[in-house]
N, C-alpha and C. Protein backbone atom coordinates (compact mmCIF):
# COMPACT_ATOMS: atom_id res chain seq x y z
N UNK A 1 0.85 -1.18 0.00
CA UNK A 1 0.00 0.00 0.00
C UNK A 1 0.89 1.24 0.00
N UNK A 2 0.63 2.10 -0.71
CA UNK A 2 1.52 3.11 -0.51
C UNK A 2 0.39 4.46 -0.05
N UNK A 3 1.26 5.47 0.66
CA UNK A 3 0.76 6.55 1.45
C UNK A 3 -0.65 7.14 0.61
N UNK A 4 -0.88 7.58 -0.34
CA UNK A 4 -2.07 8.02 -1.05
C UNK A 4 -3.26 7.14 -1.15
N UNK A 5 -2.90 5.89 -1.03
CA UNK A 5 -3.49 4.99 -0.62
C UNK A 5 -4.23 4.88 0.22
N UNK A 6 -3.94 4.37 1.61
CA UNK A 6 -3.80 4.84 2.70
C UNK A 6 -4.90 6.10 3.31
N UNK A 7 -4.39 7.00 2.86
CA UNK A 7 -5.12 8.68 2.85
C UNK A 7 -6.41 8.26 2.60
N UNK A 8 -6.77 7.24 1.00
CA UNK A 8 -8.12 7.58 0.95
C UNK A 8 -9.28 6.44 1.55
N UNK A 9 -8.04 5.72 1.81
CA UNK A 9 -9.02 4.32 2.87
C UNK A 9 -9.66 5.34 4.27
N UNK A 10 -8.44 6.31 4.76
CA UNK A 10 -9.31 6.88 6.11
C UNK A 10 -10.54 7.80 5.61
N UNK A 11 -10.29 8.14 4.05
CA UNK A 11 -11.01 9.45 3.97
C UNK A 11 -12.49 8.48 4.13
N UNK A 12 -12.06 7.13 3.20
CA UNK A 12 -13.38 6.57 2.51
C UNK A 12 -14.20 5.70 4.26
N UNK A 13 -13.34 5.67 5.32
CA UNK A 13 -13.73 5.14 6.47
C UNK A 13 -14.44 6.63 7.18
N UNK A 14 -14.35 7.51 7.29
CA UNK A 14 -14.45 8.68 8.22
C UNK A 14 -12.88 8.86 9.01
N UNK A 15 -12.27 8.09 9.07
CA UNK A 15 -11.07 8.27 10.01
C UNK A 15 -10.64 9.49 10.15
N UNK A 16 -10.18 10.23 8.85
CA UNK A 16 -9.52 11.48 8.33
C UNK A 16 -10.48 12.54 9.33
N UNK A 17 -11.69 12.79 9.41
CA UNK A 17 -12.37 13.64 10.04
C UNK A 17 -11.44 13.79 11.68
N UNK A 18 -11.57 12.92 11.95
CA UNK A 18 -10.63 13.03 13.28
C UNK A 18 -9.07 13.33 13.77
N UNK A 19 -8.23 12.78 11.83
CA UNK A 19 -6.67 13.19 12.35
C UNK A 19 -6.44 14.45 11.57
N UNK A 20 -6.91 14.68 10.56
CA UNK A 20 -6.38 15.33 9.20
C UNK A 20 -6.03 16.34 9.65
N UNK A 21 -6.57 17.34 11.28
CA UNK A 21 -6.54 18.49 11.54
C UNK A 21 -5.28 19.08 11.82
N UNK A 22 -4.84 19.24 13.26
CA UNK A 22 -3.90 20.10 13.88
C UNK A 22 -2.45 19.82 13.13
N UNK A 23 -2.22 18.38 13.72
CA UNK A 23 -0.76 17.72 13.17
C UNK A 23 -1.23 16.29 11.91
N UNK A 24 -1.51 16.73 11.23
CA UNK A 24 -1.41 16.08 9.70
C UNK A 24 -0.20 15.15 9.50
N UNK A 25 0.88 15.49 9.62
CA UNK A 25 1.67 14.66 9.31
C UNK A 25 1.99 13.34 10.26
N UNK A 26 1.65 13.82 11.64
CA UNK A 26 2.08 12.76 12.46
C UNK A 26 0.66 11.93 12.29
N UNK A 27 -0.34 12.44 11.93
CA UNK A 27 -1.36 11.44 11.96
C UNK A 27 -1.24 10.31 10.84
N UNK A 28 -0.69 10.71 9.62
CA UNK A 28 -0.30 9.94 8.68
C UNK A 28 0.79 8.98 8.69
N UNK A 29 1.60 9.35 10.00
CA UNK A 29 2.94 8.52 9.83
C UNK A 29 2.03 7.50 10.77
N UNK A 30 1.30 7.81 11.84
CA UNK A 30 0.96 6.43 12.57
C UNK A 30 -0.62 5.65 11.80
N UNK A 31 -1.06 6.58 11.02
CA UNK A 31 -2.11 5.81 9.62
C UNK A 31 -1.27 4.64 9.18
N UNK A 32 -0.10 5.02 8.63
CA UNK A 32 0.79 4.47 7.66
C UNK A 32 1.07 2.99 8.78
N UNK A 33 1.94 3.76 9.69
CA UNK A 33 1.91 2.05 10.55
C UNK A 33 0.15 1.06 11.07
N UNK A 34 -0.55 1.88 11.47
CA UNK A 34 -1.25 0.54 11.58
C UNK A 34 -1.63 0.36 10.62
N UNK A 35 -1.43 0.69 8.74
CA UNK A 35 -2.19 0.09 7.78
C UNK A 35 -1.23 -1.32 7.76
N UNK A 36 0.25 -1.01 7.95
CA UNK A 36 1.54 -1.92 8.00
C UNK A 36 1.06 -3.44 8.60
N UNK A 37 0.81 -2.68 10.22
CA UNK A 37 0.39 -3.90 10.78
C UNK A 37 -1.06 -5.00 10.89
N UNK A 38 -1.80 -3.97 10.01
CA UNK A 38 -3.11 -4.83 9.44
C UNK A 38 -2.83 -5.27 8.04
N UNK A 39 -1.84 -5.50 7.41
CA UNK A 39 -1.17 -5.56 6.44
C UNK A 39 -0.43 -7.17 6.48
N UNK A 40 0.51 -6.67 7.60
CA UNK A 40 1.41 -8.12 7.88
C UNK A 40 0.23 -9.32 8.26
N UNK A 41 -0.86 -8.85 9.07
CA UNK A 41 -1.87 -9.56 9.96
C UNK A 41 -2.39 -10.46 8.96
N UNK A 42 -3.13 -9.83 7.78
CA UNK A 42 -3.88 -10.68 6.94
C UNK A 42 -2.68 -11.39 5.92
N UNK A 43 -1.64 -11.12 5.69
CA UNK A 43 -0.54 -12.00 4.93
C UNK A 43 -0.35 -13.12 5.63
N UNK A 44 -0.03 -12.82 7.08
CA UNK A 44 0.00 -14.15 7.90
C UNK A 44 -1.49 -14.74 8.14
N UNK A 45 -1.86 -14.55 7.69
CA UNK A 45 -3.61 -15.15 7.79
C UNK A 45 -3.99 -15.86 6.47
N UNK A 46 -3.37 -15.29 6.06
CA UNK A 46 -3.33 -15.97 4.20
C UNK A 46 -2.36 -17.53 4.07
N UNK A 47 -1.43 -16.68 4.37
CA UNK A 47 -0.49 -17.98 4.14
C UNK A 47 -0.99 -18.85 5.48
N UNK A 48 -1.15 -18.93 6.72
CA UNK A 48 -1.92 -20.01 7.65
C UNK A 48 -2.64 -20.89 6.86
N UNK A 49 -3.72 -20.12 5.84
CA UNK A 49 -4.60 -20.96 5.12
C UNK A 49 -4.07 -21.70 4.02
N UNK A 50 -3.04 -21.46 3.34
CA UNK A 50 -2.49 -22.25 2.59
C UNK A 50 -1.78 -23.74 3.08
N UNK A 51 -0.80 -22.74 3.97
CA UNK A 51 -0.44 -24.37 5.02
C UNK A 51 -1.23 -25.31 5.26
N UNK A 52 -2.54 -25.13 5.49
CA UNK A 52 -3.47 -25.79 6.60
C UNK A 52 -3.80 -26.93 4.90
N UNK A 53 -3.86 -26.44 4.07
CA UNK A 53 -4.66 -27.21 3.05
C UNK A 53 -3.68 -28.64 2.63
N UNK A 54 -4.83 -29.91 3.58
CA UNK A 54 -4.17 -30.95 3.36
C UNK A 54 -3.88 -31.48 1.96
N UNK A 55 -4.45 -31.10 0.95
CA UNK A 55 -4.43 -31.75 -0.40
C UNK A 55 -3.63 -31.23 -1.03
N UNK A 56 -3.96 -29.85 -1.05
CA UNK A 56 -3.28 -28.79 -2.03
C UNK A 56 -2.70 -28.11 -1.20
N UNK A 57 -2.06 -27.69 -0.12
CA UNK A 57 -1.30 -26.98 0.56
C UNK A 57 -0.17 -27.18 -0.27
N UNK A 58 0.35 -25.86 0.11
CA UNK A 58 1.79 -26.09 -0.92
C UNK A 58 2.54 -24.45 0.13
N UNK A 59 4.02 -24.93 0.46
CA UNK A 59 4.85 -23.89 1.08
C UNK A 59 5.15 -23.03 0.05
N UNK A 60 5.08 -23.36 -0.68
CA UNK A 60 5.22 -22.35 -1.44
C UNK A 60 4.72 -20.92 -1.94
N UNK A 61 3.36 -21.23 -1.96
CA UNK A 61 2.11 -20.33 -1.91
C UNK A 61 2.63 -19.58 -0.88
N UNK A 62 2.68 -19.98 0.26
CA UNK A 62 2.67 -19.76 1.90
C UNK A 62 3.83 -18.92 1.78
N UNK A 63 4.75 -19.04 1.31
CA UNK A 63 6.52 -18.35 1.31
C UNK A 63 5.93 -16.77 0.54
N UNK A 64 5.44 -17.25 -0.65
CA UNK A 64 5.30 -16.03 -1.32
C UNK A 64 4.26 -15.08 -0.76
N UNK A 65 3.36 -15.57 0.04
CA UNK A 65 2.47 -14.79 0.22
C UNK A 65 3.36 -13.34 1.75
N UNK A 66 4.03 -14.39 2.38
CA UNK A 66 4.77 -14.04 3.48
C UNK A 66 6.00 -12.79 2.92
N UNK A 67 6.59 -13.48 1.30
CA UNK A 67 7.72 -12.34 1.32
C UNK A 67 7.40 -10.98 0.56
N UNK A 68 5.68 -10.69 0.76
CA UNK A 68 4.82 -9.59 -0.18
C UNK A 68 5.47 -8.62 0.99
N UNK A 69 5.40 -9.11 1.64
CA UNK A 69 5.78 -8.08 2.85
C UNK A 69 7.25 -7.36 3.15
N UNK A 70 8.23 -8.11 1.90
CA UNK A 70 9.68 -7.35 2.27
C UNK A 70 9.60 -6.85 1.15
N UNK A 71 8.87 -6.80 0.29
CA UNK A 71 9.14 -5.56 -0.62
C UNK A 71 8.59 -3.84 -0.37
């Protein structure tokens, strides 16, 4: 996700009504982290479900879904 991004998920939630005001920028730098860490949350929630699949599970799926996150 990148920052403009971001911006319009709070605008499109109401969030923005509440930070956008006084200090703008610091509200965006801690936007930016918890989008991060609801970010990592569902990658590791993704790949869980791949693992789990006795037939078709494959680590692989699971690896890639995990290294979306170091780019």
């Amino acid at each position: 996700m990148i920052r403009d991004d971001i911006i319009l998920m709070a605008d499109a939630s109401g969030l923005s009504f509440y930070g956008m005001g006084k200090d703008r920028e610091k509200f965006i730098y801690y936007l930016e982290a918890f989008a991060s860490l609801v970010a990592k949350h569902e990658r590791e929630a993704c790949a869980k479900v791949c693992e789990a699949q006795d037939e078709y599970g494959d680590e692989q799926y699971a690896a890639a879904i995990r290294a979306r996150g170091q780019e």
